[in-house]
PDB file of N, CA and C in Angstrom:
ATOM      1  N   UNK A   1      17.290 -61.837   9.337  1.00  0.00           N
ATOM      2  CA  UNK A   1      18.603 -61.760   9.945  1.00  0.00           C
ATOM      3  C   UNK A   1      18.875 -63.053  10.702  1.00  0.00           C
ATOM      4  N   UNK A   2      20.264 -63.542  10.731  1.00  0.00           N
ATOM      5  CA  UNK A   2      20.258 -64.713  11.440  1.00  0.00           C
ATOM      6  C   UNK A   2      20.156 -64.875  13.015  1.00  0.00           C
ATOM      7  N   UNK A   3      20.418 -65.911  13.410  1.00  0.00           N
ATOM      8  CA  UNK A   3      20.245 -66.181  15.069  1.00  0.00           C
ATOM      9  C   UNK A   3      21.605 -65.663  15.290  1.00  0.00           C
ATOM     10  N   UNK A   4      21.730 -65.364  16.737  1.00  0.00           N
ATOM     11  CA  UNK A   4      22.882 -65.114  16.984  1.00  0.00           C
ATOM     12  C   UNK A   4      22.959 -66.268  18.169  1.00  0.00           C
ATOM     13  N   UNK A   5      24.078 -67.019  17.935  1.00  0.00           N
ATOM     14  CA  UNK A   5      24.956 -68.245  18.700  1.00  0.00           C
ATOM     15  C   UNK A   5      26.250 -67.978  19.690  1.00  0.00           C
ATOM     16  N   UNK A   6      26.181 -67.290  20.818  1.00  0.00           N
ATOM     17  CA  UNK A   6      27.017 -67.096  21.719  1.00  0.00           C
ATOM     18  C   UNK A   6      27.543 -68.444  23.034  1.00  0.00           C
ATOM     19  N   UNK A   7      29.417 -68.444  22.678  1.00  0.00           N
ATOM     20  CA  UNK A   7      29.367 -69.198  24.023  1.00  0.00           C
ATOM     21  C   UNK A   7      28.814 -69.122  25.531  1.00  0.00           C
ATOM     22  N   UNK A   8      29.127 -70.434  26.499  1.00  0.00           N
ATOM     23  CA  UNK A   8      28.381 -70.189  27.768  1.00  0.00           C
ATOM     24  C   UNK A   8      28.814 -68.477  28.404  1.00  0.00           C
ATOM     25  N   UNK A   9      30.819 -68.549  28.218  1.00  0.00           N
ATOM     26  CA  UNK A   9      30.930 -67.423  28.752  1.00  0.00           C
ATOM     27  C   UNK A   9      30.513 -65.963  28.253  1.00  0.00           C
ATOM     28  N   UNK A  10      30.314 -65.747  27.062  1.00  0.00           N
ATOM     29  CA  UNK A  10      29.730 -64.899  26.521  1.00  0.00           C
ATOM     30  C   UNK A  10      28.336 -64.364  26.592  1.00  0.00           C
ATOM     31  N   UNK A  11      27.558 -65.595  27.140  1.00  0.00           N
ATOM     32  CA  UNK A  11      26.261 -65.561  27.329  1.00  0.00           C
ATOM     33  C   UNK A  11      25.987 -64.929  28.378  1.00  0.00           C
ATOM     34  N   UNK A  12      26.832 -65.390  29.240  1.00  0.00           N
ATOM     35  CA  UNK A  12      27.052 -64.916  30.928  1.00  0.00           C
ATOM     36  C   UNK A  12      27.207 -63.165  30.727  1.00  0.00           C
ATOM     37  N   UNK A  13      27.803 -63.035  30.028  1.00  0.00           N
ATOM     38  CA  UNK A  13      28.857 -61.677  30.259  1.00  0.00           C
ATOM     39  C   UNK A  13      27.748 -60.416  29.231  1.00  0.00           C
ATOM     40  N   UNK A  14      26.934 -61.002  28.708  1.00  0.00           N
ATOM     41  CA  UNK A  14      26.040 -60.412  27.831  1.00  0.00           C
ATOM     42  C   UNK A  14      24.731 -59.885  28.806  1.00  0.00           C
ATOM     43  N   UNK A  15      24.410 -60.880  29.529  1.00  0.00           N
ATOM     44  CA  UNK A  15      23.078 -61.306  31.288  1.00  0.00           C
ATOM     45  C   UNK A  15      23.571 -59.992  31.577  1.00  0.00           C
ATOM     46  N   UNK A  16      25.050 -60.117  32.303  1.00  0.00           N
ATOM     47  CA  UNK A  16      25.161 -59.260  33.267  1.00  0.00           C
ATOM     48  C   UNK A  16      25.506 -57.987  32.792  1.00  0.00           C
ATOM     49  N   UNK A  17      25.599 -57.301  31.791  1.00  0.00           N
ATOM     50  CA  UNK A  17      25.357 -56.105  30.956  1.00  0.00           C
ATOM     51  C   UNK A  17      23.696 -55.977  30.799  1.00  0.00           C
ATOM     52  N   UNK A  18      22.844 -56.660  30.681  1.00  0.00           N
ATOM     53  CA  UNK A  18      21.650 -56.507  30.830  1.00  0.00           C
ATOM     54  C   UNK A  18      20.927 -56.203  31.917  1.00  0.00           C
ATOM     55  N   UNK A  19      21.657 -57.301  32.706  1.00  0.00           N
ATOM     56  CA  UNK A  19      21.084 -56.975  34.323  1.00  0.00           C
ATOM     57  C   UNK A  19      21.663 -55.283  35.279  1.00  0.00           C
ATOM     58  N   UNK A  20      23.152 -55.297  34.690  1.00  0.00           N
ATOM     59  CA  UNK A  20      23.461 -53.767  35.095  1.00  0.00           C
ATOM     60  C   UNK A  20      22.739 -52.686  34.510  1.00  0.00           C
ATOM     61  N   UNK A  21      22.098 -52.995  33.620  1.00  0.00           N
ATOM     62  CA  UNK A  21      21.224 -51.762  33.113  1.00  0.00           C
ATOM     63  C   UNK A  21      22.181 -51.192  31.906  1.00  0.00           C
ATOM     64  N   UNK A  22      23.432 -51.670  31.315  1.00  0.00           N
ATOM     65  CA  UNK A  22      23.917 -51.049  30.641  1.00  0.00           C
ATOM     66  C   UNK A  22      23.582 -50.960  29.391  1.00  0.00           C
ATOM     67  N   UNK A  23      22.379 -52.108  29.117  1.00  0.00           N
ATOM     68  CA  UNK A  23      21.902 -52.532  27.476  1.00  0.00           C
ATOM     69  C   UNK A  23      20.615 -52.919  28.131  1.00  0.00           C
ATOM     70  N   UNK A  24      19.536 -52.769  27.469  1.00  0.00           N
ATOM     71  CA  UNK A  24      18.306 -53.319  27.591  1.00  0.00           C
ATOM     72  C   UNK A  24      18.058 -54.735  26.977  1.00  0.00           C
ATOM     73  N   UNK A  25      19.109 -54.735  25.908  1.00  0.00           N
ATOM     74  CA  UNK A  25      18.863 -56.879  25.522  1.00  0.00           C
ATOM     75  C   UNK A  25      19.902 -56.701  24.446  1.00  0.00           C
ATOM     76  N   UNK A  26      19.973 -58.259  24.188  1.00  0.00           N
ATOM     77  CA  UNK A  26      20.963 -58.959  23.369  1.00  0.00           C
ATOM     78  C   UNK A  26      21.150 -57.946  22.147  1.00  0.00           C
ATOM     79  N   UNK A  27      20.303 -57.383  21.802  1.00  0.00           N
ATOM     80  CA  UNK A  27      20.191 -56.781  20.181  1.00  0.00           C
ATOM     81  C   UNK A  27      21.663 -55.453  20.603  1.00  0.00           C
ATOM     82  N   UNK A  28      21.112 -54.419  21.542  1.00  0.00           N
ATOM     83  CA  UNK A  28      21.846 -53.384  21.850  1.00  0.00           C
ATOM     84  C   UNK A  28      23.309 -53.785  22.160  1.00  0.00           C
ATOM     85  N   UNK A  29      23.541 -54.993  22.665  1.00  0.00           N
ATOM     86  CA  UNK A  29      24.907 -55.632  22.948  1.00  0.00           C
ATOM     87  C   UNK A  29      25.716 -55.587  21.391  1.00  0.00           C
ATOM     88  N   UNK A  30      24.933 -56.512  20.794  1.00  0.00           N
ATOM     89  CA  UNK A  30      25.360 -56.939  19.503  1.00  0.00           C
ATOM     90  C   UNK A  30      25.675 -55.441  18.521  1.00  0.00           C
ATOM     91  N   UNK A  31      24.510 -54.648  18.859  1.00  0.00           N
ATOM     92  CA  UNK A  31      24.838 -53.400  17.697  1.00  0.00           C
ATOM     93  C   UNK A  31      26.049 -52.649  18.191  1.00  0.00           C
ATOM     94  N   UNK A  32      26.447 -52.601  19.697  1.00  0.00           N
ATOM     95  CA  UNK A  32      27.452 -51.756  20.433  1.00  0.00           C
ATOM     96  C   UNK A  32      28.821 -52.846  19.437  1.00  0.00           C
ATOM     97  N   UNK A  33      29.020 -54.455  19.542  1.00  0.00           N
ATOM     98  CA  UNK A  33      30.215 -54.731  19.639  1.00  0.00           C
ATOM     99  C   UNK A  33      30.320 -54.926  17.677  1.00  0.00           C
ATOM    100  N   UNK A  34      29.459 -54.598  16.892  1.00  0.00           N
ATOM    101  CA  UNK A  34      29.237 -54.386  15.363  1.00  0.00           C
ATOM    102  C   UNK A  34      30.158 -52.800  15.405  1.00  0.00           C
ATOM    103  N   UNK A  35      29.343 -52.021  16.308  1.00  0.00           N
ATOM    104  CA  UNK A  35      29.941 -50.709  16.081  1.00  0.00           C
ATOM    105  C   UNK A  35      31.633 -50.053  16.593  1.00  0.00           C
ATOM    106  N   UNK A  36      32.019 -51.286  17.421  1.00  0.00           N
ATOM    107  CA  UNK A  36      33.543 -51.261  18.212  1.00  0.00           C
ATOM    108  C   UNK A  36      33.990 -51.299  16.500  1.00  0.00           C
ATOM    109  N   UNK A  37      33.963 -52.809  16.221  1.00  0.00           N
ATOM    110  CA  UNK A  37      34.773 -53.579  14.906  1.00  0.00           C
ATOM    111  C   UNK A  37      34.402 -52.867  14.032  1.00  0.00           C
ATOM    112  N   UNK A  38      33.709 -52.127  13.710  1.00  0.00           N
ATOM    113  CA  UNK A  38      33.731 -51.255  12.634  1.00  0.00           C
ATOM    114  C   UNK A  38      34.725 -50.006  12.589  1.00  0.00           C
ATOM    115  N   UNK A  39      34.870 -49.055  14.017  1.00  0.00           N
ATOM    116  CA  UNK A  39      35.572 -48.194  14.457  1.00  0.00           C
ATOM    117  C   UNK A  39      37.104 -48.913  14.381  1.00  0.00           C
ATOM    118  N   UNK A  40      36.961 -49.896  15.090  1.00  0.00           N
ATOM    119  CA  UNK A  40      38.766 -50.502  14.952  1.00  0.00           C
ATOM    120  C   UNK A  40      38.721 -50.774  13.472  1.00  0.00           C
ATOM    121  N   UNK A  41      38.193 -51.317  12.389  1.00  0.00           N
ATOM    122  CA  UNK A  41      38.209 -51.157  11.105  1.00  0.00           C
ATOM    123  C   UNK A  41      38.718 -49.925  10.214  1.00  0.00           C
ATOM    124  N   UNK A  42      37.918 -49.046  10.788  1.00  0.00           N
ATOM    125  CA  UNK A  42      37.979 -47.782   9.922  1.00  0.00           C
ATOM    126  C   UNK A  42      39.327 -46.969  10.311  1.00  0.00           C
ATOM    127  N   UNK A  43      39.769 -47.703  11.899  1.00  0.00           N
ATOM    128  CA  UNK A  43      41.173 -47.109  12.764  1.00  0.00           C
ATOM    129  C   UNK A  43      42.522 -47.873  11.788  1.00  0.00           C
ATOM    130  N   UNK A  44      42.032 -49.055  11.531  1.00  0.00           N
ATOM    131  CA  UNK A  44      43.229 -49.880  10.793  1.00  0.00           C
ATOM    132  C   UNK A  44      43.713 -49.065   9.499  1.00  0.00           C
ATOM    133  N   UNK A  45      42.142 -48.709   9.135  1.00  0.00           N
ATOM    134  CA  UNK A  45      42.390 -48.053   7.412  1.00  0.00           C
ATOM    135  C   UNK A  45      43.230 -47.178   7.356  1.00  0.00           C
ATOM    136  N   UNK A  46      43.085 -46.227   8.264  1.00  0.00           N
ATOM    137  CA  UNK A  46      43.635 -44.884   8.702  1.00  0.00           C
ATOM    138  C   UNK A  46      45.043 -44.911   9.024  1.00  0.00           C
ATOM    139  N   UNK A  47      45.239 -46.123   9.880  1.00  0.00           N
ATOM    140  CA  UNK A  47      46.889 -46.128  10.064  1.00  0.00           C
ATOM    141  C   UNK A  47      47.593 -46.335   8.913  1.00  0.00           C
ATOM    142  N   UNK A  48      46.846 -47.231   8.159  1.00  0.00           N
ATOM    143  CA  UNK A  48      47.505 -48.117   6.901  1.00  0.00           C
ATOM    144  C   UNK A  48      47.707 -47.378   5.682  1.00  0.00           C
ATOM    145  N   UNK A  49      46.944 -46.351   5.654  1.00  0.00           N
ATOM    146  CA  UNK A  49      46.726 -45.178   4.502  1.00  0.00           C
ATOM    147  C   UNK A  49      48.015 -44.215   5.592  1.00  0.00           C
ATOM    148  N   UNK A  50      48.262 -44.044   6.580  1.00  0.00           N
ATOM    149  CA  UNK A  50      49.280 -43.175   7.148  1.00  0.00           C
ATOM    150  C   UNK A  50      50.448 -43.282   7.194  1.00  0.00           C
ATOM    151  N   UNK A  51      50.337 -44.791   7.249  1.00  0.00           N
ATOM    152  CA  UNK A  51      52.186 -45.404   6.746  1.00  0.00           C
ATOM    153  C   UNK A  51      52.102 -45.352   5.417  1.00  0.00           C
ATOM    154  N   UNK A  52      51.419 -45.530   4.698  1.00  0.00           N
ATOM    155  CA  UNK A  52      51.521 -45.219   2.930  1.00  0.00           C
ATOM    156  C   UNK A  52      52.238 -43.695   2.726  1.00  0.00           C
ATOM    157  N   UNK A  53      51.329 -42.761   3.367  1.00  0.00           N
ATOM    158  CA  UNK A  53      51.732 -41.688   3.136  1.00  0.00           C
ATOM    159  C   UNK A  53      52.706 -40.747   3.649  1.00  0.00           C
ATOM    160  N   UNK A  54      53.475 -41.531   4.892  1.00  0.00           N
ATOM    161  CA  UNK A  54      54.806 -41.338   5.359  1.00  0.00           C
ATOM    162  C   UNK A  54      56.170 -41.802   4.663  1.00  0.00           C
ATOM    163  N   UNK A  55      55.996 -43.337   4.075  1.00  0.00           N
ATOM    164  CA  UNK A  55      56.777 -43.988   2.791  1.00  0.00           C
ATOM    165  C   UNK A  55      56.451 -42.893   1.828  1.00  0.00           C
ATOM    166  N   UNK A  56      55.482 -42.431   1.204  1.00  0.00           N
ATOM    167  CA  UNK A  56      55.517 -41.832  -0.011  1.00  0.00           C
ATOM    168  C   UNK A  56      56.132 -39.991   0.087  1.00  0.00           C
ATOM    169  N   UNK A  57      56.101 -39.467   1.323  1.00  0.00           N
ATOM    170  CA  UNK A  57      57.104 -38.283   1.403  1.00  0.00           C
ATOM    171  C   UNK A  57      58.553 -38.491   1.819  1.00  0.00           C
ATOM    172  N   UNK A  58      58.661 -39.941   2.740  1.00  0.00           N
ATOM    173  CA  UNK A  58      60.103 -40.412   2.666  1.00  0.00           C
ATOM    174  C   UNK A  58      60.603 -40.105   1.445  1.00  0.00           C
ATOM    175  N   UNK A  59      60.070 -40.826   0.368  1.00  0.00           N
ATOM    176  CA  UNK A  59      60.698 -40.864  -0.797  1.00  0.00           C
ATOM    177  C   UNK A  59      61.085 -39.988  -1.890  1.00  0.00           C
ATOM    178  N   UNK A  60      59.708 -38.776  -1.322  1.00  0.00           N
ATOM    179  CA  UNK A  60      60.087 -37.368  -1.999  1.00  0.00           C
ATOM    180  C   UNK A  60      61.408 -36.703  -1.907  1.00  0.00           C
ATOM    181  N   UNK A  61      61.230 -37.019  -0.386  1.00  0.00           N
ATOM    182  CA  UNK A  61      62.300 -36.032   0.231  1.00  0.00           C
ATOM    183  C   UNK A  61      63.393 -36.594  -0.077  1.00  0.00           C
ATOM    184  N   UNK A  62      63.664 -37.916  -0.375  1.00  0.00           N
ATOM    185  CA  UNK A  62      64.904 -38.251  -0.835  1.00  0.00           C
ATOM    186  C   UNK A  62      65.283 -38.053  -2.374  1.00  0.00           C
ATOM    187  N   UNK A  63      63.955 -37.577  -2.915  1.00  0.00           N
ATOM    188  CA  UNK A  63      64.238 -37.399  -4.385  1.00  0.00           C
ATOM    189  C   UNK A  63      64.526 -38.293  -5.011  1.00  0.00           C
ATOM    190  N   UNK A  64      63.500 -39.921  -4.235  1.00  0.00           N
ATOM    191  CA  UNK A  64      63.191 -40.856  -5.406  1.00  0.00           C
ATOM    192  C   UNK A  64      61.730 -41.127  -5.820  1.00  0.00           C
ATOM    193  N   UNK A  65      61.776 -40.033  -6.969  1.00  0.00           N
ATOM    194  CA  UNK A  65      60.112 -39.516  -7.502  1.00  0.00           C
ATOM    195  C   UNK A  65      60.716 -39.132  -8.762  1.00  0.00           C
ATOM    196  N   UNK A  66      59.760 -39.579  -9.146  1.00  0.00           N
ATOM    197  CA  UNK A  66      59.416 -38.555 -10.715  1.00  0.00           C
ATOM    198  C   UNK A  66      58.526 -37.265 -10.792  1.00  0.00           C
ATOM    199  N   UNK A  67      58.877 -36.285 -11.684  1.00  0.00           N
ATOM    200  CA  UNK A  67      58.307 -35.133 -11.334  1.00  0.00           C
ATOM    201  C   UNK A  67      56.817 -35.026 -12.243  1.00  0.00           C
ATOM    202  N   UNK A  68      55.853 -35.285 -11.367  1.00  0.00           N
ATOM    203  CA  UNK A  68      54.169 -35.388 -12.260  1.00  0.00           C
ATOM    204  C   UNK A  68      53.908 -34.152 -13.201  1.00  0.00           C
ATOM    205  N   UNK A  69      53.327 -34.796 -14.268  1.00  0.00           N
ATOM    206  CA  UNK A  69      53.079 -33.980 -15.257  1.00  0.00           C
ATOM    207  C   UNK A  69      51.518 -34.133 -15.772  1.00  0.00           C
ATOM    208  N   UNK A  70      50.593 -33.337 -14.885  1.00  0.00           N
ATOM    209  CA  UNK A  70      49.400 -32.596 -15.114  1.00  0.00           C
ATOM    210  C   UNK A  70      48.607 -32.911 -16.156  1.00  0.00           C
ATOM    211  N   UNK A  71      49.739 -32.556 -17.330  1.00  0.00           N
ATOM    212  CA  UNK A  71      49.160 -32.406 -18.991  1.00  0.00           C
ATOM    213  C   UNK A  71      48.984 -33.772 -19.507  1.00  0.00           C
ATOM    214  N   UNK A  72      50.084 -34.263 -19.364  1.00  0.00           N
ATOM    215  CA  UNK A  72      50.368 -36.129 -19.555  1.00  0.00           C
ATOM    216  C   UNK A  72      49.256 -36.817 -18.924  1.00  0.00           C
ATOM    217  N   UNK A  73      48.810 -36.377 -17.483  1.00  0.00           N
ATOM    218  CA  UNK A  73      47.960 -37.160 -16.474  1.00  0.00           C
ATOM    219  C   UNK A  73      46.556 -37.274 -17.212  1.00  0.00           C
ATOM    220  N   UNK A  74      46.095 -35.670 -17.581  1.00  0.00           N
ATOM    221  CA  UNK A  74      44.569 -35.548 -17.533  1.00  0.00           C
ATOM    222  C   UNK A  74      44.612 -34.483 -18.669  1.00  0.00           C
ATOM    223  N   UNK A  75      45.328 -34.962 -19.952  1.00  0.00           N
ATOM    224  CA  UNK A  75      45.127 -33.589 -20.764  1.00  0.00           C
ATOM    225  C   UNK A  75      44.116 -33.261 -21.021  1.00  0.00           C
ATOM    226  N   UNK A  76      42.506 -33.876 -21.460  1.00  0.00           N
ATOM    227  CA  UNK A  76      41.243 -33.149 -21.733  1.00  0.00           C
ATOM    228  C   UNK A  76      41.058 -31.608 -20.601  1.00  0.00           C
ATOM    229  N   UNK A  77      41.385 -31.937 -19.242  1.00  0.00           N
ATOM    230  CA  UNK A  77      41.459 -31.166 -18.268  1.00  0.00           C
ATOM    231  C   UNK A  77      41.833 -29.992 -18.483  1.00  0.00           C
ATOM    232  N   UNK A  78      42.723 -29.657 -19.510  1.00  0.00           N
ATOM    233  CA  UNK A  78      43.701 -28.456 -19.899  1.00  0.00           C
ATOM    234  C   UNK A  78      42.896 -27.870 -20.893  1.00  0.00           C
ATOM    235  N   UNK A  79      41.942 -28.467 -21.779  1.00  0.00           N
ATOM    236  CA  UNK A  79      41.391 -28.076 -22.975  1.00  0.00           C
ATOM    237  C   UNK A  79      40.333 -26.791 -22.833  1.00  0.00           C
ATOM    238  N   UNK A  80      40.485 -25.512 -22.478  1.00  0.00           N
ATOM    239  CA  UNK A  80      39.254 -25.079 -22.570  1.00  0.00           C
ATOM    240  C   UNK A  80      39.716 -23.513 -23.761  1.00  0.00           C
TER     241      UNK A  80
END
């Protein structure tokens, strides 16, 4: 795994999370602010998939859709 390269102020601000007792060392810092950006990641997805799917019943409801057809989609599906 690589080194990790933090500025002076960052360095500072990393100490004194160590020294408060809130992290035992650099590693626990690093896995906490991996695990923020992942959460705000997975928060972005979520909004972005939520405005998709607010545009896509807008549009129902206005009755600019085509009406899906099942058989057309996945006919093997129908075969039994």
């Amino acid at each position: 795994m690589p080194n990790v390269h933090l500025t002076e102020p960052m360095q500072k601000y990393v100490q004194a999370q160590i020294e408060s007792g809130a992290y035992a060392n650099l590693s626990e810092v690093v896995r906490a602010g991996v695990r923020m950006l992942m959460e705000k990641d997975g928060a972005r997805q979520f909004y972005s998939l939520k405005a998709d799917l607010e545009e896509a019943a807008s549009l129902a409801e206005n009755g600019d859709c085509a009406e899906f057809d099942a058989h057309a989609f996945e006919p093997d599906a129908f075969d039994r």
